[in-house]
Protein backbone atom coordinates (compact mmCIF):
# COMPACT_ATOMS: atom_id res chain seq x y z
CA UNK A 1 -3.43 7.16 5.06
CA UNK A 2 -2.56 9.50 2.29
CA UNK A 3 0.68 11.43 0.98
CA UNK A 4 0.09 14.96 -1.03
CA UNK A 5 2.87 15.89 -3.74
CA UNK A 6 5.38 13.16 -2.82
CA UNK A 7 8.64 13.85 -5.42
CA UNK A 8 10.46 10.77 -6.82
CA UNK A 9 13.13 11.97 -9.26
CA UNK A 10 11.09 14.39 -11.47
CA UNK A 11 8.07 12.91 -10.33
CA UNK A 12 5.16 14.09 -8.29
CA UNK A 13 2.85 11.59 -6.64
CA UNK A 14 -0.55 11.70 -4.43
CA UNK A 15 -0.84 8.56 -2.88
CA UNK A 16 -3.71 7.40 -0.75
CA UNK A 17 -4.79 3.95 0.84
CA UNK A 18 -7.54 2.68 2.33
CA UNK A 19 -9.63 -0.45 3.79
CA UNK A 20 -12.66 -1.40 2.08
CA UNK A 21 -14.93 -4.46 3.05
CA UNK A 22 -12.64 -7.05 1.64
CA UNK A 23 -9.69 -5.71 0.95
CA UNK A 24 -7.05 -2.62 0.70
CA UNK A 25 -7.24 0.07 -2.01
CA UNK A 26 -4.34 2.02 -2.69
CA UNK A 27 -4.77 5.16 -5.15
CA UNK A 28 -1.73 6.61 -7.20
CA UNK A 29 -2.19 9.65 -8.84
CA UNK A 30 0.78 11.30 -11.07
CA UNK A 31 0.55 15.14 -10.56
CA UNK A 32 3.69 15.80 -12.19
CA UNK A 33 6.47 15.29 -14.38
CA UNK A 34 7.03 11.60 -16.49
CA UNK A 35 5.71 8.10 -15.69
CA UNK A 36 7.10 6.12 -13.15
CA UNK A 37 7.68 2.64 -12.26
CA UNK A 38 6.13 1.61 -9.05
CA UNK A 39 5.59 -1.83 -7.44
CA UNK A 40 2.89 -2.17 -4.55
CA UNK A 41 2.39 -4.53 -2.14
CA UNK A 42 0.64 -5.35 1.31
CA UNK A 43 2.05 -7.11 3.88
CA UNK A 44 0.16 -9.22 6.58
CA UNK A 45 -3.17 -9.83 5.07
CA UNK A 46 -3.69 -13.38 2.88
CA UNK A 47 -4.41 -11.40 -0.64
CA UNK A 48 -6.23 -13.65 -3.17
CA UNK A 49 -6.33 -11.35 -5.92
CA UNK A 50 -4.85 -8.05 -7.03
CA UNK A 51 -6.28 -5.73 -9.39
CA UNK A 52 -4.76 -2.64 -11.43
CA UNK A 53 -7.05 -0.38 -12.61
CA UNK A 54 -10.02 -3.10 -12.36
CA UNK A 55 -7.71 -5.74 -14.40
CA UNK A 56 -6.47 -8.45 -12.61
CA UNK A 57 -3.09 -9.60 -12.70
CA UNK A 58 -0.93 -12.58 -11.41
CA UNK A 59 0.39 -12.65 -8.35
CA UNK A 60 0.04 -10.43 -4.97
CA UNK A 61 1.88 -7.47 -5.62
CA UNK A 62 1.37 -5.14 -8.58
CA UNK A 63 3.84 -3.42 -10.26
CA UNK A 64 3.42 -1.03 -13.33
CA UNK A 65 4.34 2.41 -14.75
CA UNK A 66 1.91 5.10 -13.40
CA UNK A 67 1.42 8.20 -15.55
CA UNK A 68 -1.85 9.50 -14.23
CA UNK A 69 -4.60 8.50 -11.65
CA UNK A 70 -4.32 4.07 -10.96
CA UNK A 71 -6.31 2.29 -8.14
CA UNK A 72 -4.92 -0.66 -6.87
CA UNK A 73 -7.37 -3.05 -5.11
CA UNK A 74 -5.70 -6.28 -3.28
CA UNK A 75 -8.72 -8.55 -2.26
CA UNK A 76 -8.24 -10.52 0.98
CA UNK A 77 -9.88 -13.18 2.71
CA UNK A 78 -11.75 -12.53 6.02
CA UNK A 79 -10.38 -14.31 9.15
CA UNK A 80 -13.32 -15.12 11.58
């Protein structure tokens, strides 16, 4: 899934997400105007571990200021 030029306030966001073998990536990219607060989070899938920009953090949902391109990587455990 992906959203081109998305405006929040005075804000201009690409947004993009994805599956990967073990988990969902979701890319933020700031195309315009200042930084902007944003909190992500998946729903559904048992996420062990969240990462922001390769750094993992506490918790299963990441939130942060983006000001220019973030990937957001939520590792989840495979159900068999």
């Amino acid at each position: 899934m992906s959203i081109e030029r998305a405006r929040f306030g005075r804000t201009v966001l690409d947004l993009r997400a994805k599956t990967r073998p073990g988990g969902i990536a979701v890319q933020l990219g700031v195309r315009f105007g200042p930084p902007l607060p944003v909190e992500v989070e998946v729903r559904g899938t048992a996420v062990w571990q969240v990462l922001v920009d390769e750094n993992a953090i506490d918790g299963t949902k990441a939130a942060f200021v983006a000001s220019h391109e973030h990937e957001v990587q939520f590792l989840a455990t495979h159900d068999s």
